[in-house]
N, C-alpha and C. Protein backbone atom coordinates (compact mmCIF):
# COMPACT_ATOMS: atom_id res chain seq x y z
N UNK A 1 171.81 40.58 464.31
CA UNK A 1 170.93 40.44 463.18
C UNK A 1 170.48 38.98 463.09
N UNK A 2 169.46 38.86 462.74
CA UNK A 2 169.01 37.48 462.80
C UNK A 2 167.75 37.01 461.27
N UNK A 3 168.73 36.35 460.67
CA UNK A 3 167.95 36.47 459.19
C UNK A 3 167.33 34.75 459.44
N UNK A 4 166.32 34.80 458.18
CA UNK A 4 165.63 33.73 457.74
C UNK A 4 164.26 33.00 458.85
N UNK A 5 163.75 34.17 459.14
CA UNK A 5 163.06 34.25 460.43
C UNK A 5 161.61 34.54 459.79
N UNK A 6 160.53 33.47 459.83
CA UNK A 6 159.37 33.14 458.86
C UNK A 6 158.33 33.94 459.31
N UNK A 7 158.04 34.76 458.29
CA UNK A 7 157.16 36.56 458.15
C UNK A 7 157.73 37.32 458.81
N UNK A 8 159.09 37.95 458.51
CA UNK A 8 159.28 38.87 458.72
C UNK A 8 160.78 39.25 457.81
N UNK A 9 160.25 40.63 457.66
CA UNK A 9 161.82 41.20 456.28
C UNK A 9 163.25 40.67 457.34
N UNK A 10 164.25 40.43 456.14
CA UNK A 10 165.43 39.97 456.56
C UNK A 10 166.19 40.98 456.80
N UNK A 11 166.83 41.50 458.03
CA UNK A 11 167.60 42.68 458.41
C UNK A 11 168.35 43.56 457.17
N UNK A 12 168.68 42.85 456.04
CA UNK A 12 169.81 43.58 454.75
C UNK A 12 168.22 44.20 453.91
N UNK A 13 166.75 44.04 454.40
CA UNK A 13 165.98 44.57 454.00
C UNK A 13 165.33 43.93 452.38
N UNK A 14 165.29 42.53 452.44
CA UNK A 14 164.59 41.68 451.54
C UNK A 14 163.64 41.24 452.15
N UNK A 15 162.55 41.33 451.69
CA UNK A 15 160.88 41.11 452.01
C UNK A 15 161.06 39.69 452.44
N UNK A 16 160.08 39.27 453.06
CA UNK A 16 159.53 38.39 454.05
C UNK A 16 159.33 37.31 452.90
N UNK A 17 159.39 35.83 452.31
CA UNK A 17 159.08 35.19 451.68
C UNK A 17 159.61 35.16 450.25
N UNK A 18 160.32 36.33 450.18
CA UNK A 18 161.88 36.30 449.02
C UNK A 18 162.75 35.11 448.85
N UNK A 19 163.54 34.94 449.73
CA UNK A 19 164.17 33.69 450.54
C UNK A 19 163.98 32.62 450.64
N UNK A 20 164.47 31.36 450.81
CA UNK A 20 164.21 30.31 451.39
C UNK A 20 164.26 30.37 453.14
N UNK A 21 163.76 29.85 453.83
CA UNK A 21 163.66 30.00 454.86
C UNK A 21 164.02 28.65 455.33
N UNK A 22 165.87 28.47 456.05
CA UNK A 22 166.51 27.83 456.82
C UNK A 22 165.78 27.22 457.67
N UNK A 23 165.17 25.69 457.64
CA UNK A 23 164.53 24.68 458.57
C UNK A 23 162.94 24.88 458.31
N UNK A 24 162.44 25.80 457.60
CA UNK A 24 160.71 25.58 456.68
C UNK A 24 161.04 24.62 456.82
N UNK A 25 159.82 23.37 456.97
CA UNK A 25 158.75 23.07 456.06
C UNK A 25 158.27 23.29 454.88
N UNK A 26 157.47 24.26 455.00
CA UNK A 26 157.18 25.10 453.40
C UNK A 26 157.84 25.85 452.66
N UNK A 27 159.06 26.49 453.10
CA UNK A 27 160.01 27.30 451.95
C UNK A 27 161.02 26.74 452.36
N UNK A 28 162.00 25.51 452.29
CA UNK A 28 162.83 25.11 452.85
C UNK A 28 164.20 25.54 451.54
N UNK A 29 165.50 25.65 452.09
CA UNK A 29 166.60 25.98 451.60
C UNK A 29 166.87 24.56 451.24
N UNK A 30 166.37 23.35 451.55
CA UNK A 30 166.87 22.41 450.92
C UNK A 30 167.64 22.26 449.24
N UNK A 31 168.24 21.69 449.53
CA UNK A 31 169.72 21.69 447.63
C UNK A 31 169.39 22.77 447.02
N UNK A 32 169.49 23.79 447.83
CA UNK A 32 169.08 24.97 447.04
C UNK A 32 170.45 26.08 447.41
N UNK A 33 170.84 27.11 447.09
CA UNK A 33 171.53 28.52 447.45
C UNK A 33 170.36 29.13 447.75
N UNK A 34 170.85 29.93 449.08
CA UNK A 34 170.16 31.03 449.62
C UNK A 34 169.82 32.24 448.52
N UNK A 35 168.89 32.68 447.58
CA UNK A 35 169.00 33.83 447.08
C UNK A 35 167.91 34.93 447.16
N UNK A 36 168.64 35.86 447.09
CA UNK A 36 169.95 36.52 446.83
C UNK A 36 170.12 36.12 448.20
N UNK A 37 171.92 36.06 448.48
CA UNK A 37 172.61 36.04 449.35
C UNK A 37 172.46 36.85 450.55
N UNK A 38 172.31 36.25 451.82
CA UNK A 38 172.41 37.85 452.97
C UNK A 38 173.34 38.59 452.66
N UNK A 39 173.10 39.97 452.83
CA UNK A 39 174.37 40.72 453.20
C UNK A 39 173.90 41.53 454.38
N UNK A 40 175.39 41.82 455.00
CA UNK A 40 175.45 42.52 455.99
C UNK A 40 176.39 43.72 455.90
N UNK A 41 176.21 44.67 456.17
CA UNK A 41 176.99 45.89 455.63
C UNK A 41 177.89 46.19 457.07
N UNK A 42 179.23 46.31 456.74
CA UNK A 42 180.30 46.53 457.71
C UNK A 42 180.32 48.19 457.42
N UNK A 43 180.79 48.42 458.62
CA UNK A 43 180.43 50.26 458.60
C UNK A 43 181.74 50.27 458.31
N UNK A 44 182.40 51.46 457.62
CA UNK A 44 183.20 51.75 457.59
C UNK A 44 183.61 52.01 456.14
N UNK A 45 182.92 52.11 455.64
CA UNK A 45 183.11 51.82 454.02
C UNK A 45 182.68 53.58 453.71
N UNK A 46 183.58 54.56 453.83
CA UNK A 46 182.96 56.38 454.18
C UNK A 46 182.40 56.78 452.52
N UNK A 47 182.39 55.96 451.65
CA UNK A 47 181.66 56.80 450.40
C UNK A 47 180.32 57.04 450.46
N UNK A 48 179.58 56.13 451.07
CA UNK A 48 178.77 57.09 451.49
C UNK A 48 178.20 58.31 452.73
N UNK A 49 179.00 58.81 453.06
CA UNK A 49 179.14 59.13 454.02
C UNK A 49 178.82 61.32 453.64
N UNK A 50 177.53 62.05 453.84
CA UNK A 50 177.39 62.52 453.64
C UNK A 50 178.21 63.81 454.38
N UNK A 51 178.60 63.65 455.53
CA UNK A 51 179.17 64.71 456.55
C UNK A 51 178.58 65.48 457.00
N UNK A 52 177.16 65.38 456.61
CA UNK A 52 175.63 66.48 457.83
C UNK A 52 175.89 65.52 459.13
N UNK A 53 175.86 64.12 459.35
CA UNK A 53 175.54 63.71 460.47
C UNK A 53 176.28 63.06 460.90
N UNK A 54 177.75 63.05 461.64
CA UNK A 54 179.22 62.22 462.13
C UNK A 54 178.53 60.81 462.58
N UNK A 55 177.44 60.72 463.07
CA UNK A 55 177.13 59.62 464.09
C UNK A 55 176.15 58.68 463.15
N UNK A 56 176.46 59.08 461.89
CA UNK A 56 175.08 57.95 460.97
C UNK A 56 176.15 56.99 460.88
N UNK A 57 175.55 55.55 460.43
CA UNK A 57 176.06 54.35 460.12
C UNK A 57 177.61 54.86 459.07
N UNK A 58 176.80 55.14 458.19
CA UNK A 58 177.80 55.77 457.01
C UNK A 58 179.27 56.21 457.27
N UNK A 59 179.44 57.11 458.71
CA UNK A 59 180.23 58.05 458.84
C UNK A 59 180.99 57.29 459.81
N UNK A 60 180.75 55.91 460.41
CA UNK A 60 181.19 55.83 461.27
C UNK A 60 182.82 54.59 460.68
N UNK A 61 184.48 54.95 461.30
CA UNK A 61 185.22 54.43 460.32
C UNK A 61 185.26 53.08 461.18
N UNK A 62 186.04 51.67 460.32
CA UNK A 62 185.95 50.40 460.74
C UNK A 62 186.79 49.86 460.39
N UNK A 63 188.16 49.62 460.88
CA UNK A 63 189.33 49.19 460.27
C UNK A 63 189.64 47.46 460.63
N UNK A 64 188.59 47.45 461.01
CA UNK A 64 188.87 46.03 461.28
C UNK A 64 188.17 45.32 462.73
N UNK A 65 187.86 43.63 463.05
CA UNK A 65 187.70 43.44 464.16
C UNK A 65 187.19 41.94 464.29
N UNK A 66 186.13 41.30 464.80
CA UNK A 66 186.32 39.85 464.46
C UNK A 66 184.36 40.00 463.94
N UNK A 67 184.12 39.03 462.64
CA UNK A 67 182.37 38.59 462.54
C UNK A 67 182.69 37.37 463.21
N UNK A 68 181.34 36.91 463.90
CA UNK A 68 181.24 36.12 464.34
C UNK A 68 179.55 35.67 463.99
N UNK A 69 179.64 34.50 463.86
CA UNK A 69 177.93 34.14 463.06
C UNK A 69 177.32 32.55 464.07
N UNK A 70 176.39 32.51 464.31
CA UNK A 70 175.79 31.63 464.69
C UNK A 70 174.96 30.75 463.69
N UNK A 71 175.00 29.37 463.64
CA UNK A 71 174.34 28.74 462.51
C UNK A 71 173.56 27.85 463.26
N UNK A 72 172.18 27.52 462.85
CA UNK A 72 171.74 26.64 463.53
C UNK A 72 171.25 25.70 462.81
N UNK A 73 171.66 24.68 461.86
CA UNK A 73 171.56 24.04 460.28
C UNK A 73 171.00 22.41 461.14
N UNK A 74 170.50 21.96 460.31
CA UNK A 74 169.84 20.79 460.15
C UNK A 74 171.04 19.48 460.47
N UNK A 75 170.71 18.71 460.73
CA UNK A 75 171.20 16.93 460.25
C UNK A 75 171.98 16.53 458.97
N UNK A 76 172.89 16.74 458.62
CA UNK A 76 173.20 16.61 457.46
C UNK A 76 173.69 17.32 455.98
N UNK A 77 172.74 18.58 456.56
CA UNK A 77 173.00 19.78 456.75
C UNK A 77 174.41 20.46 455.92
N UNK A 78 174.66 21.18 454.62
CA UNK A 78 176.18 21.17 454.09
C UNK A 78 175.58 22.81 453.81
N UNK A 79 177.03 23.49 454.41
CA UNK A 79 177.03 24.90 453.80
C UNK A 79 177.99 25.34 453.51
N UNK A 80 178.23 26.86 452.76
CA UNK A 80 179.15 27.37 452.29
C UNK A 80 179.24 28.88 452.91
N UNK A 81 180.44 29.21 453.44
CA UNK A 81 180.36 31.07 453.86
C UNK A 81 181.62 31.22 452.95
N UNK A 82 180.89 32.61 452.32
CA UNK A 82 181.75 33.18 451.75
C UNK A 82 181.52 34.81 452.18
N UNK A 83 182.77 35.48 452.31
CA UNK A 83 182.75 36.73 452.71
C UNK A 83 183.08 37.79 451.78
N UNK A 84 182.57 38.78 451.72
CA UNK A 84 183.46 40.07 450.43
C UNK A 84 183.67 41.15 451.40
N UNK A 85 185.06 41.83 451.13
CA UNK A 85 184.73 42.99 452.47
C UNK A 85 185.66 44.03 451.34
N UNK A 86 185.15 45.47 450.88
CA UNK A 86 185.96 45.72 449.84
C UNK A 86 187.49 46.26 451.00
N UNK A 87 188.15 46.99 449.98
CA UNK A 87 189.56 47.28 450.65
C UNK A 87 189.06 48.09 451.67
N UNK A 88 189.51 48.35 453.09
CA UNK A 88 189.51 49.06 454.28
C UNK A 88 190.73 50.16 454.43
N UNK A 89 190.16 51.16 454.49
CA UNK A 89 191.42 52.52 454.37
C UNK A 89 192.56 52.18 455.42
């Protein structure tokens, strides 16, 4: 997934120009928070999980494994990750 990428929707499906956009010029994240926050949805979470289709995102279980994120930040540059992952069965 590759978010904050200038005209085009952000993979968690927030419109194009919502955002600050990481290294703009013109919409820059400068002393600002990213908002709303990316999210990225870890599969495994089965409430929604309808049981017509075993192989949808929804259905598929996830007990665990490693995120790994690439940052490519400015000079000076200060950030914060914070993660939420609810309880895993």
């Amino acid at each position: 997934m590759t978010f904050s990428v200038e005209g085009q929707d952000d993979p968690d499906g927030v419109a194009a120009g919502t955002r600050c956009i990481i290294g703009s010029a013109t919409n820059s994240c400068s002393s600002q928070w990213v908002d709303p926050p990316y999210e990225i949805r870890v599969p495994g979470i089965l409430d929604s999980c309808d049981g017509q289709d075993s192989t949808a995102e929804d259905c598929i279980p996830f007990a665990g494994g490693r995120l790994m994120v690439r940052y490519i930040g400015g000079e000076l540059d200060t950030y914060v990750w914070q993660v939420r992952q609810p309880d895993v069965p």
